[in-house]
C-alpha atoms as a PDB file:
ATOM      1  CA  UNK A   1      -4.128  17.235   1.982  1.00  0.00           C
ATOM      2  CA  UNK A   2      -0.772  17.152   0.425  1.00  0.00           C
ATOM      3  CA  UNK A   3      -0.074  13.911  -1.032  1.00  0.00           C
ATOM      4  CA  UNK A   4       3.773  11.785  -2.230  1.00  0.00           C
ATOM      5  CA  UNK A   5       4.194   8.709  -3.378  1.00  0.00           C
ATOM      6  CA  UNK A   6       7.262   5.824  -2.849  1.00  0.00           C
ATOM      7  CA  UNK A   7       8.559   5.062  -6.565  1.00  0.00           C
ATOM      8  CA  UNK A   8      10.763   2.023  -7.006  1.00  0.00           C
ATOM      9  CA  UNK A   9      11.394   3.588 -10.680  1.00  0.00           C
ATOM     10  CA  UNK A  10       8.820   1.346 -12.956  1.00  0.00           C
ATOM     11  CA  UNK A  11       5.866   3.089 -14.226  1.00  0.00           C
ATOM     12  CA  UNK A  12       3.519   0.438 -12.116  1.00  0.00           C
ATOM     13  CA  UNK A  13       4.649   1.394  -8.777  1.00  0.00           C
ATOM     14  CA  UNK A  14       4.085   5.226  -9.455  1.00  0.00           C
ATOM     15  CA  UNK A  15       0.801   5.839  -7.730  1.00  0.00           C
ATOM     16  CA  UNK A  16       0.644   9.128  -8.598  1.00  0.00           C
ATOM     17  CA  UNK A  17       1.524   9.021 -12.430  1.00  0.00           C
ATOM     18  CA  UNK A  18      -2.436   9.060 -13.811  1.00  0.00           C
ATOM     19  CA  UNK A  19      -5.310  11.804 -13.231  1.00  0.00           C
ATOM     20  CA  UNK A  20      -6.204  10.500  -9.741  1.00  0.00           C
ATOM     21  CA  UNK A  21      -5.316  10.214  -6.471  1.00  0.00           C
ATOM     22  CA  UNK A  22      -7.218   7.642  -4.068  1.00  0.00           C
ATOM     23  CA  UNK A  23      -9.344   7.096  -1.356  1.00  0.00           C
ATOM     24  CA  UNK A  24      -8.966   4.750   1.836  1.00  0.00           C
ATOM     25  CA  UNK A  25      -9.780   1.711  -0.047  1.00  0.00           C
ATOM     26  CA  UNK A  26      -7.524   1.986  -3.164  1.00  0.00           C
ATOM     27  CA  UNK A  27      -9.870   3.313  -5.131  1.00  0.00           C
ATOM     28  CA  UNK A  28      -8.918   5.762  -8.046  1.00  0.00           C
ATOM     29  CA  UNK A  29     -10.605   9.220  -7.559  1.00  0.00           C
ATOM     30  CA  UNK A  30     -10.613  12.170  -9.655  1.00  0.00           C
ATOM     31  CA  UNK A  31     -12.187  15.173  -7.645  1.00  0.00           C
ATOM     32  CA  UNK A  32     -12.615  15.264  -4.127  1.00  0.00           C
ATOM     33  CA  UNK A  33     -15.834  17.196  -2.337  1.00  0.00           C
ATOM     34  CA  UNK A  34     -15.248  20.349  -1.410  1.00  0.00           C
ATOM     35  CA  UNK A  35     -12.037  19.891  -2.537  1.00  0.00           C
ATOM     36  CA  UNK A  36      -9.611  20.768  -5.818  1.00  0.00           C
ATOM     37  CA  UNK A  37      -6.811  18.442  -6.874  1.00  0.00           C
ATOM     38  CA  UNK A  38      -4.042  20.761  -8.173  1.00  0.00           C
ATOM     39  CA  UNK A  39      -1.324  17.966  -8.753  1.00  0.00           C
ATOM     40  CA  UNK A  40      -1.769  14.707 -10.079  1.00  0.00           C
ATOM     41  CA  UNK A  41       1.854  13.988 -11.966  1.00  0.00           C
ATOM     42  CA  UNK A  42       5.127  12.343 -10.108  1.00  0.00           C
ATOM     43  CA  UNK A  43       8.323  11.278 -11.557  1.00  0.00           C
ATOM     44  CA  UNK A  44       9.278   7.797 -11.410  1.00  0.00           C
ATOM     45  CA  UNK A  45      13.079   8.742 -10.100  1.00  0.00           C
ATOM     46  CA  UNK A  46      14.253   7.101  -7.634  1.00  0.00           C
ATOM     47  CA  UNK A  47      15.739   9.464  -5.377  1.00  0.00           C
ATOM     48  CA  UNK A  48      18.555   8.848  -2.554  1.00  0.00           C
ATOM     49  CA  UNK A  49      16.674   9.989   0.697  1.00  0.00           C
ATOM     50  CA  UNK A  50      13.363   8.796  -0.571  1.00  0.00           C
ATOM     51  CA  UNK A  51      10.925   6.556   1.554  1.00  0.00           C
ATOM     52  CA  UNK A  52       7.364   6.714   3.094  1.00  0.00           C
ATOM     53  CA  UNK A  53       4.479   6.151   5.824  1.00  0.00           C
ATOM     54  CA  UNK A  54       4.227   2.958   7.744  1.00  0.00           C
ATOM     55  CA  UNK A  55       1.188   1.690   9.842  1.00  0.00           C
ATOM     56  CA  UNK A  56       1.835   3.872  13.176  1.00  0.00           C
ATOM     57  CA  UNK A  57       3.233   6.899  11.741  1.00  0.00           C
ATOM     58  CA  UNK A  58      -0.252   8.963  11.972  1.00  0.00           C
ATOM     59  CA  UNK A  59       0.192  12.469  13.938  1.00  0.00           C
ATOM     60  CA  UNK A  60       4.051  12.316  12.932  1.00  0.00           C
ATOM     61  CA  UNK A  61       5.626  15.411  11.140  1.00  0.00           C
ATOM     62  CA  UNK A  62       6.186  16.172   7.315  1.00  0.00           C
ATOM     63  CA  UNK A  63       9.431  18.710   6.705  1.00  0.00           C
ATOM     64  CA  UNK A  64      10.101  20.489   3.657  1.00  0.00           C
ATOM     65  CA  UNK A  65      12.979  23.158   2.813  1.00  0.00           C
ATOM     66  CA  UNK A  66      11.627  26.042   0.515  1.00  0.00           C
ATOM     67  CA  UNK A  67      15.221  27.684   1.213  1.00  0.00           C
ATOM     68  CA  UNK A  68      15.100  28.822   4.636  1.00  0.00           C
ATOM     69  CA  UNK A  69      15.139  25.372   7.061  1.00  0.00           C
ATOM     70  CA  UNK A  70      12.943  23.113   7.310  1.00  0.00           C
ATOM     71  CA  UNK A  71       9.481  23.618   8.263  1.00  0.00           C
ATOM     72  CA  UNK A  72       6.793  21.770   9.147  1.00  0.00           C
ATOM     73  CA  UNK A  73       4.055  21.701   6.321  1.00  0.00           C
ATOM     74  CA  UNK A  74       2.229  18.491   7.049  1.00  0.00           C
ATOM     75  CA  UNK A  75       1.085  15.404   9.454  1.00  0.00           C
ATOM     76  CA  UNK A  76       0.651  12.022   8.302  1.00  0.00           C
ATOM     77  CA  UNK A  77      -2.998  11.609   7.962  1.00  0.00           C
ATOM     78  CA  UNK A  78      -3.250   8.049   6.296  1.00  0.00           C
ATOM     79  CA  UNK A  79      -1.566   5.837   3.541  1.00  0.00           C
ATOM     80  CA  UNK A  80      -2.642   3.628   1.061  1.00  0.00           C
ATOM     81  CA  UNK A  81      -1.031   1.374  -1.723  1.00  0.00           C
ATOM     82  CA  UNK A  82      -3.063   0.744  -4.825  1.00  0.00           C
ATOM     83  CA  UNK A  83      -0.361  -1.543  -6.645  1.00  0.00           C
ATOM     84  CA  UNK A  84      -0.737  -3.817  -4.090  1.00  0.00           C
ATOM     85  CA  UNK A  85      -4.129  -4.874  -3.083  1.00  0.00           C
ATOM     86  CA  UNK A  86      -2.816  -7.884  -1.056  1.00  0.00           C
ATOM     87  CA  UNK A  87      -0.738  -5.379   1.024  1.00  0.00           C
ATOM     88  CA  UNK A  88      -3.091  -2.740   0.465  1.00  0.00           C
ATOM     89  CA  UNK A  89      -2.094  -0.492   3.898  1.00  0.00           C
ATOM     90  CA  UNK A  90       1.319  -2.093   4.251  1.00  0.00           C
ATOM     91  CA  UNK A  91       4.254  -0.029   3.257  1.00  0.00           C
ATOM     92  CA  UNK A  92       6.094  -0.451   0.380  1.00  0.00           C
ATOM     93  CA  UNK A  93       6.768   0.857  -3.309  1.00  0.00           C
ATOM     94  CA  UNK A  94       3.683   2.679  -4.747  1.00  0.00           C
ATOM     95  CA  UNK A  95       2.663   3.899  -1.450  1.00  0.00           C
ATOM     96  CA  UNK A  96       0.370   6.957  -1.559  1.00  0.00           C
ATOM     97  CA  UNK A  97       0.943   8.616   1.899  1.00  0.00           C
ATOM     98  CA  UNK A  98      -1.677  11.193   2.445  1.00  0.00           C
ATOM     99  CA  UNK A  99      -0.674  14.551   4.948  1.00  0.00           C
ATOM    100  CA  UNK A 100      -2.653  16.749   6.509  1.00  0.00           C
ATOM    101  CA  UNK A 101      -1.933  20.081   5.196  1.00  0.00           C
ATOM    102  CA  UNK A 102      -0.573  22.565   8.547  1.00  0.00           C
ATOM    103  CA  UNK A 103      -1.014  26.027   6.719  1.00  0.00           C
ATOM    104  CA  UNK A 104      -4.616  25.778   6.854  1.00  0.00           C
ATOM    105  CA  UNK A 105      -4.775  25.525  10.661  1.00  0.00           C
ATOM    106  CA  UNK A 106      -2.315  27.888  11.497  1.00  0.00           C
ATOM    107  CA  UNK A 107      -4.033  30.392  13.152  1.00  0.00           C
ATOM    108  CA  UNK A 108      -5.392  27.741  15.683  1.00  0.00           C
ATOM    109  CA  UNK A 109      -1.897  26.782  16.172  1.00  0.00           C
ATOM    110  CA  UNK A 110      -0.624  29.965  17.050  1.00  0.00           C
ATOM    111  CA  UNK A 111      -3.451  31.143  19.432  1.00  0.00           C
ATOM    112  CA  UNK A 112      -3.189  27.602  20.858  1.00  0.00           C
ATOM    113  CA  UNK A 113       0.269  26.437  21.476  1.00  0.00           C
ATOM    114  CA  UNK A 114       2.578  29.149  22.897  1.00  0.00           C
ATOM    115  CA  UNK A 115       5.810  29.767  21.950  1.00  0.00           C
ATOM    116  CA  UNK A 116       8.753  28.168  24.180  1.00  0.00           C
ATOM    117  CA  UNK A 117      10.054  30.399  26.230  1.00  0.00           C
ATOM    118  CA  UNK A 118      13.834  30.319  27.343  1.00  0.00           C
ATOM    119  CA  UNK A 119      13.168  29.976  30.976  1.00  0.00           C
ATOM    120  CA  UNK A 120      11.125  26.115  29.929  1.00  0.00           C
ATOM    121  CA  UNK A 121      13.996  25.749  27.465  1.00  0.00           C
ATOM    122  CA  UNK A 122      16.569  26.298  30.064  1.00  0.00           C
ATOM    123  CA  UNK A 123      14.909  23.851  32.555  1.00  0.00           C
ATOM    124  CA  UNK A 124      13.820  21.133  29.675  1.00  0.00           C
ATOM    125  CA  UNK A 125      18.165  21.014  29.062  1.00  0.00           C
ATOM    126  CA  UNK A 126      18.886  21.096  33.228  1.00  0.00           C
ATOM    127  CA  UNK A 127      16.512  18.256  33.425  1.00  0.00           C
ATOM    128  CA  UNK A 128      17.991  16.364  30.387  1.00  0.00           C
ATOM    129  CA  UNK A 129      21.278  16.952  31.877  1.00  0.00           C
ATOM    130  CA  UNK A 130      20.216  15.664  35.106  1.00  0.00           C
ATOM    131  CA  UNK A 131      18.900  12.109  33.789  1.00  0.00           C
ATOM    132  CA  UNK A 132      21.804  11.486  31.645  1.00  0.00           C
ATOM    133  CA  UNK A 133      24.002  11.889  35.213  1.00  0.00           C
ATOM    134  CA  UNK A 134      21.962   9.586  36.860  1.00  0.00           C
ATOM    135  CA  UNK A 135      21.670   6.520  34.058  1.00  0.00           C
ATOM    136  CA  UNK A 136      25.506   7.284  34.020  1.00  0.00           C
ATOM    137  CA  UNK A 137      25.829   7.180  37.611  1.00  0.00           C
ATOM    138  CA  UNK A 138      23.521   3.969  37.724  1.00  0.00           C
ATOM    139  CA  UNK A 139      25.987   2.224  34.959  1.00  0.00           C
ATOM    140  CA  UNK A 140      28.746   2.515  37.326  1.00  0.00           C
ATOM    141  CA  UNK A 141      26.890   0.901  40.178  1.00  0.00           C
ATOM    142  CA  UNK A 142      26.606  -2.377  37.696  1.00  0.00           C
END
């Protein structure tokens, strides 16, 4: 799991800032079966294009940019706000959004989805093209 947290800059909205992370209910954990926690620290730093999970956003894609692009390193799992049991899988500051970690099914990703190839590129753009002209052509007719 690869875990972030949504800091509005105090100290009690920084999820992450003790020596846990935490489970579905808001509860503080500090080791996980089967499991190691390697991280545990966050800044509170606000930073420009921060923000987090919402209810909804499970299966939806985390990006990151080690130099080279962006690629895809996790999928929202679950999230979970501990300072703010009244709102406790809202979203909002102090949101700990919890990812499921690609790299360790990679493999089954590769053997299982096959790369594009350019002929289904090719036709995926014709057929874009082709609904575009006709919701253009169908705006005309109004």
């Amino acid at each position: 799991m690869l875990v972030t947290d949504f800091d509005d800059g105090s100290a009690f909205r920084n999820s992450l800032s003790g020596s846990a992370v935490y489970d579905t209910l808001g509860h503080s954990v500090s080791s996980i079966a089967g499991g190691t926690i390697t991280s545990q620290s966050s800044t509170t730093t606000v930073m420009t294009l921060q923000g987090t999970t919402a209810p909804g956003d499970s299966g939806g894609p985390a990006f990151a940019d080690f130099g080279s692009g962006l690629q895809l390193v996790g999928l929202v799992s679950w999230g979970v706000n501990p300072t703010a049991p009244e709102n406790l899988y809202g979203s909002g500051y102090g949101d700990a959004a919890y990812f499921t970690r690609v790299s360790a099914f990679n493999g089954w990703i590769t053997a299982t989805i096959p790369e594009p190839s350019s002929i289904f590129l090719l036709g995926s753009g014709i057929l874009v093209f082709a609904a575009l002209d006709l919701h253009r052509r169908f705006l005309r007719t109004l």
